[in-house]
PDB file of N, CA and C in Angstrom:
ATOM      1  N   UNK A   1      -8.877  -8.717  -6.369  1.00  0.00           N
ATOM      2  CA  UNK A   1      -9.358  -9.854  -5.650  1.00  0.00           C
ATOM      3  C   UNK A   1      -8.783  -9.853  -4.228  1.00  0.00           C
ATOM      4  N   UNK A   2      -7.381  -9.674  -3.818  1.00  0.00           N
ATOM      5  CA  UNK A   2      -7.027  -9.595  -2.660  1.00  0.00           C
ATOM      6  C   UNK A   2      -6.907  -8.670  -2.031  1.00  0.00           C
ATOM      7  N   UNK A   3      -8.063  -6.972  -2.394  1.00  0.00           N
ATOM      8  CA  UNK A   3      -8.497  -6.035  -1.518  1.00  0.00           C
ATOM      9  C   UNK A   3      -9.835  -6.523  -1.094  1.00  0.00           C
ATOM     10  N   UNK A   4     -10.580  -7.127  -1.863  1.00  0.00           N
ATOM     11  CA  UNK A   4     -11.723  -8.203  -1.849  1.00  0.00           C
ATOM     12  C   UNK A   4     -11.933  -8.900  -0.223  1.00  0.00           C
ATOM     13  N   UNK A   5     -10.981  -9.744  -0.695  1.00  0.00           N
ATOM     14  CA  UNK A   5     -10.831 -10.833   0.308  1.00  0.00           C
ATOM     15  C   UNK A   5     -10.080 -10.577   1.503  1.00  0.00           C
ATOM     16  N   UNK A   6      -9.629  -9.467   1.233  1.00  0.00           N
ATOM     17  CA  UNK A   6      -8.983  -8.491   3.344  1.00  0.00           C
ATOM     18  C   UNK A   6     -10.248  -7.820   3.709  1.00  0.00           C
ATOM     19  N   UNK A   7     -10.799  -6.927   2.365  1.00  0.00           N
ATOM     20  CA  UNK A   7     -11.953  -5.946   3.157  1.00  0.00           C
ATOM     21  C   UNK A   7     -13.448  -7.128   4.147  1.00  0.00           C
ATOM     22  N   UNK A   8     -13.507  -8.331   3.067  1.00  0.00           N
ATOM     23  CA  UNK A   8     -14.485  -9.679   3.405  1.00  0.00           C
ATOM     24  C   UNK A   8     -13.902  -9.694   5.057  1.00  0.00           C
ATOM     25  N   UNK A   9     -12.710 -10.008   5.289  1.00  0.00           N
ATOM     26  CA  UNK A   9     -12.583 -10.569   6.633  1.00  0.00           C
ATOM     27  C   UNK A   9     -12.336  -9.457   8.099  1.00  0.00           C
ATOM     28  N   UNK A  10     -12.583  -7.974   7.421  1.00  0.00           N
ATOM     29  CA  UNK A  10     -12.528  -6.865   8.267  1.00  0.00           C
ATOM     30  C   UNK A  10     -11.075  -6.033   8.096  1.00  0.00           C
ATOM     31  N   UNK A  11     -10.511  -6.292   7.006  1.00  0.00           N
ATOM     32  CA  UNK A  11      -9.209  -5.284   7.265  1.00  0.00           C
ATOM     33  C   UNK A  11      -9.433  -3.760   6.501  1.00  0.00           C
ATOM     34  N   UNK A  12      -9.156  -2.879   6.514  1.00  0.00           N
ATOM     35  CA  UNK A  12      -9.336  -1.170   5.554  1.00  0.00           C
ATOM     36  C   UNK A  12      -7.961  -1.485   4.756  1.00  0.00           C
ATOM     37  N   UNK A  13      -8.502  -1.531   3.852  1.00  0.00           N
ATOM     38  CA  UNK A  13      -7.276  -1.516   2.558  1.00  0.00           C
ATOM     39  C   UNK A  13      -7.426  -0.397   2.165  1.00  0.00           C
ATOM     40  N   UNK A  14      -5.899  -0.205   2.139  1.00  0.00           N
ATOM     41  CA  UNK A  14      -6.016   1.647   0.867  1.00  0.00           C
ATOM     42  C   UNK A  14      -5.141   0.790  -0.731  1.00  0.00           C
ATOM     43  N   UNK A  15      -5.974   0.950  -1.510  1.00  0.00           N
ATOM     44  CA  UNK A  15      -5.480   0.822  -2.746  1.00  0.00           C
ATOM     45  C   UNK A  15      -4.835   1.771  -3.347  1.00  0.00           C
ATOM     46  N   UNK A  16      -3.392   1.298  -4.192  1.00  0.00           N
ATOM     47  CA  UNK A  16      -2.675   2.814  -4.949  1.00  0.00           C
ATOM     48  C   UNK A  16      -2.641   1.735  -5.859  1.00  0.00           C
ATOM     49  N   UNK A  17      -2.131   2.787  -7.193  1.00  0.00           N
ATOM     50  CA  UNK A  17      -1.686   2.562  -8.461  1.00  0.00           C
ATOM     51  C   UNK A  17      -0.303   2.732  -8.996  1.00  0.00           C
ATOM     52  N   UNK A  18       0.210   3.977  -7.942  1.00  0.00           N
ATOM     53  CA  UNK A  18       1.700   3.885  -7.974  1.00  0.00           C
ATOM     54  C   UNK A  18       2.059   3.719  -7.025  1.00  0.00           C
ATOM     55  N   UNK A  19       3.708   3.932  -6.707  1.00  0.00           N
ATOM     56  CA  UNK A  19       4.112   3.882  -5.571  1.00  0.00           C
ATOM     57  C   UNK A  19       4.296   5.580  -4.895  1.00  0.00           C
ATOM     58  N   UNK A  20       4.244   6.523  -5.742  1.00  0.00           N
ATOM     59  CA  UNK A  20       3.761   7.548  -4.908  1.00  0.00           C
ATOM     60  C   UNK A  20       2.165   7.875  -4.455  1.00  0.00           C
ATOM     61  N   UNK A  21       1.275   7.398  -5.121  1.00  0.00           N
ATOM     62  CA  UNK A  21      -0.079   7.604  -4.431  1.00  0.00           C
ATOM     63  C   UNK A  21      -0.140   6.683  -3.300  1.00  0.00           C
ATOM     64  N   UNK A  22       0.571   5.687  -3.043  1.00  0.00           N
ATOM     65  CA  UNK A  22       1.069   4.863  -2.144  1.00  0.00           C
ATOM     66  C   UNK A  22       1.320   5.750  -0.899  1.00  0.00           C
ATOM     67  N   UNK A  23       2.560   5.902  -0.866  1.00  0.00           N
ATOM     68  CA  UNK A  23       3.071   7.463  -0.013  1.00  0.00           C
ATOM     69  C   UNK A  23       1.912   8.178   0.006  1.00  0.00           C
ATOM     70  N   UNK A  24       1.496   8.577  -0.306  1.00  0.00           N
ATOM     71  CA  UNK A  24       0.347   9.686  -0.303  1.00  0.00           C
ATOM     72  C   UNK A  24      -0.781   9.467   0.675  1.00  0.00           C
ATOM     73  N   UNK A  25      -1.502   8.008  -0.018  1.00  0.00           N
ATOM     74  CA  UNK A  25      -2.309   7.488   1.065  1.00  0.00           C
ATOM     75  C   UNK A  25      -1.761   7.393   2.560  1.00  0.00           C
ATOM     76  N   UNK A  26      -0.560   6.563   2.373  1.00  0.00           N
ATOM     77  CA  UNK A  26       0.037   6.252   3.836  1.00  0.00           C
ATOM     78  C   UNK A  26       0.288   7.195   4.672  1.00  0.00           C
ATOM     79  N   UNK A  27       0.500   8.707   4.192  1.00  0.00           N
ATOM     80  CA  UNK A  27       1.062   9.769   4.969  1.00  0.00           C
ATOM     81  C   UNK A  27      -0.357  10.281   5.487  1.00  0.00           C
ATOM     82  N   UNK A  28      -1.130  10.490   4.747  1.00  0.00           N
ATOM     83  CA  UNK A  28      -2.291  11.252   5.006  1.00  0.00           C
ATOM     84  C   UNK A  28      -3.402  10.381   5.910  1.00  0.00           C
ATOM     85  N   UNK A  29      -2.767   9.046   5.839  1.00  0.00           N
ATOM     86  CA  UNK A  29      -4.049   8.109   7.080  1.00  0.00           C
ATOM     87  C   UNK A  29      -3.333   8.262   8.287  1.00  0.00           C
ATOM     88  N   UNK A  30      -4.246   8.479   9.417  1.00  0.00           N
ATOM     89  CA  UNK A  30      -4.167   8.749  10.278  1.00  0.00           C
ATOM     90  C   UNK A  30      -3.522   7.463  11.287  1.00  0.00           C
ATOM     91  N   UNK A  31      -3.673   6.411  10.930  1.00  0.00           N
ATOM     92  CA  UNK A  31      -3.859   5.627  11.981  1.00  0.00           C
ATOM     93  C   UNK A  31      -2.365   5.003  11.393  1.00  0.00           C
ATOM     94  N   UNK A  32      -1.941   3.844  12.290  1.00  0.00           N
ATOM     95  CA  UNK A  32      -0.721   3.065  11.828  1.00  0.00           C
ATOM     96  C   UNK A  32      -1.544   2.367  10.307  1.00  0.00           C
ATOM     97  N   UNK A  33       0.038   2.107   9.555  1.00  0.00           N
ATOM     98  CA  UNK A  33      -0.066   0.853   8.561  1.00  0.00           C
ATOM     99  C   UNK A  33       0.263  -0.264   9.123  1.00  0.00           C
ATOM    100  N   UNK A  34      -0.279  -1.753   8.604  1.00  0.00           N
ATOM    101  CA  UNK A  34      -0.044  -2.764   9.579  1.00  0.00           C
ATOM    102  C   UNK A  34       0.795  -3.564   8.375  1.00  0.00           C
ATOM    103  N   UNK A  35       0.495  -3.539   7.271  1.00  0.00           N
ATOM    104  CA  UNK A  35       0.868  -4.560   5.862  1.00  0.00           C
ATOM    105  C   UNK A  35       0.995  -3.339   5.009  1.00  0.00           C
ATOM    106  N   UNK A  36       2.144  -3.575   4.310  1.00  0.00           N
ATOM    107  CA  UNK A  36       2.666  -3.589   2.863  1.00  0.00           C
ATOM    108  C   UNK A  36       2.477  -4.533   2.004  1.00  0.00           C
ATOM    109  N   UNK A  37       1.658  -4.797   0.945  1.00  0.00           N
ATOM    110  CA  UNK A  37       1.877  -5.412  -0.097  1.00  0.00           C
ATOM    111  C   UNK A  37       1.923  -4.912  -1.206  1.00  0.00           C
ATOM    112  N   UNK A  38       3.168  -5.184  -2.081  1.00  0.00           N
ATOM    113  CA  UNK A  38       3.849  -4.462  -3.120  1.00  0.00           C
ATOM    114  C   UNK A  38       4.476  -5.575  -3.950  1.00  0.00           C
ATOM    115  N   UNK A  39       4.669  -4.904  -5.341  1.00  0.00           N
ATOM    116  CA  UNK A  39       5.759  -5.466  -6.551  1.00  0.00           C
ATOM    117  C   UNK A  39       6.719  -4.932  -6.185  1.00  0.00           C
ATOM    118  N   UNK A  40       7.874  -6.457  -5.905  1.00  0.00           N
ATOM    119  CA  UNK A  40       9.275  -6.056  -6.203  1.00  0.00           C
ATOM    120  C   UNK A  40       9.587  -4.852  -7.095  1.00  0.00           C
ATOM    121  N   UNK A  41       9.416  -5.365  -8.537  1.00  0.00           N
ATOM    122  CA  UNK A  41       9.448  -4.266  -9.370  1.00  0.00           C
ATOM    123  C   UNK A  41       8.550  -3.279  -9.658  1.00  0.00           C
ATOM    124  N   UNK A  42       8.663  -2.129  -9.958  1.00  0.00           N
ATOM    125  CA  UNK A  42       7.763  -1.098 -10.290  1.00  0.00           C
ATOM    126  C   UNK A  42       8.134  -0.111 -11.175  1.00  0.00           C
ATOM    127  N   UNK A  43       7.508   0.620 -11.637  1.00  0.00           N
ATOM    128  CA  UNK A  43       8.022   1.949 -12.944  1.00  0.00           C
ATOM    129  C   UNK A  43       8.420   2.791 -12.010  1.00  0.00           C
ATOM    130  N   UNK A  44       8.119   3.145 -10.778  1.00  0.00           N
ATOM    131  CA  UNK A  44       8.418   4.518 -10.493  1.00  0.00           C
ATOM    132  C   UNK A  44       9.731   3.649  -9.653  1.00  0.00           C
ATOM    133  N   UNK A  45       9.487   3.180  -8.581  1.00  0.00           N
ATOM    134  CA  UNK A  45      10.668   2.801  -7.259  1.00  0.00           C
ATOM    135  C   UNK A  45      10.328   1.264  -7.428  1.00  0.00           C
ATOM    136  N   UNK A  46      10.963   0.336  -6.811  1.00  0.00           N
ATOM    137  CA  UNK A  46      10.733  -0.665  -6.516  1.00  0.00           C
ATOM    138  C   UNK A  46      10.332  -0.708  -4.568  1.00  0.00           C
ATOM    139  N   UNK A  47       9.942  -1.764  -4.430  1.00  0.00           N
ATOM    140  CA  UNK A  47       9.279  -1.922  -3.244  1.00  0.00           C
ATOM    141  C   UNK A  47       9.952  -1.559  -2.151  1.00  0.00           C
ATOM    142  N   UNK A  48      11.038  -1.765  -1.554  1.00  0.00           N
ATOM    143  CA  UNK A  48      11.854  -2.074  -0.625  1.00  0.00           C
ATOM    144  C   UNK A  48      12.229  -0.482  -0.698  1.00  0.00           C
ATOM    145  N   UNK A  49      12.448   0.403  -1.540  1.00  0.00           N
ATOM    146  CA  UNK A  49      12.289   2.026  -1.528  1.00  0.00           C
ATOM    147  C   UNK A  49      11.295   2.020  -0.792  1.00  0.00           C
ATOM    148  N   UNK A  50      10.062   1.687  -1.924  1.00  0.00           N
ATOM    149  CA  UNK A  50       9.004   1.885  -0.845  1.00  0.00           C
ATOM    150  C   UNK A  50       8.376   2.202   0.406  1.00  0.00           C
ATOM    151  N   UNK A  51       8.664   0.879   1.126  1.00  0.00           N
ATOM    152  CA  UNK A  51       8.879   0.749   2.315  1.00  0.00           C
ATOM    153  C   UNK A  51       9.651   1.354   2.855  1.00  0.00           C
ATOM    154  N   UNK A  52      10.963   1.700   3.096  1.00  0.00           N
ATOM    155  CA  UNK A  52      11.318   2.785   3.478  1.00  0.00           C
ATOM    156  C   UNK A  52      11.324   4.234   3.432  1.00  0.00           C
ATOM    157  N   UNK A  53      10.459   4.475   2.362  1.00  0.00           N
ATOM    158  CA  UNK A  53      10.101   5.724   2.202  1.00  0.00           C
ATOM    159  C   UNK A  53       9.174   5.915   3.241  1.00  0.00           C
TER     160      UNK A  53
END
């Protein structure tokens, strides 16, 4: 619902399922990331890894 309602008002969302296809997407798009939105918790890393990864 809330890739929905960013793509509705003009933003490109990349959707992941983990937090390495995450990385993956982010490395391989070309352009800046502007937003992170993430679970604190996660199976692989938690967020704040994340983000600094």
């Amino acid at each position: 619902m809330t890739t929905m309602m960013l793509e509705r008002q003009g933003y490109t969302v990349m959707g992941a399922s983990t937090p390495v296809e995450a990385i993956r997407l982010a490395t391989e798009h070309a352009g800046e990331v502007h937003l992170l939105m993430t679970d604190v918790v996660m199976p692989e890393m938690n967020g704040i890894n994340l983000f600094f990864n």
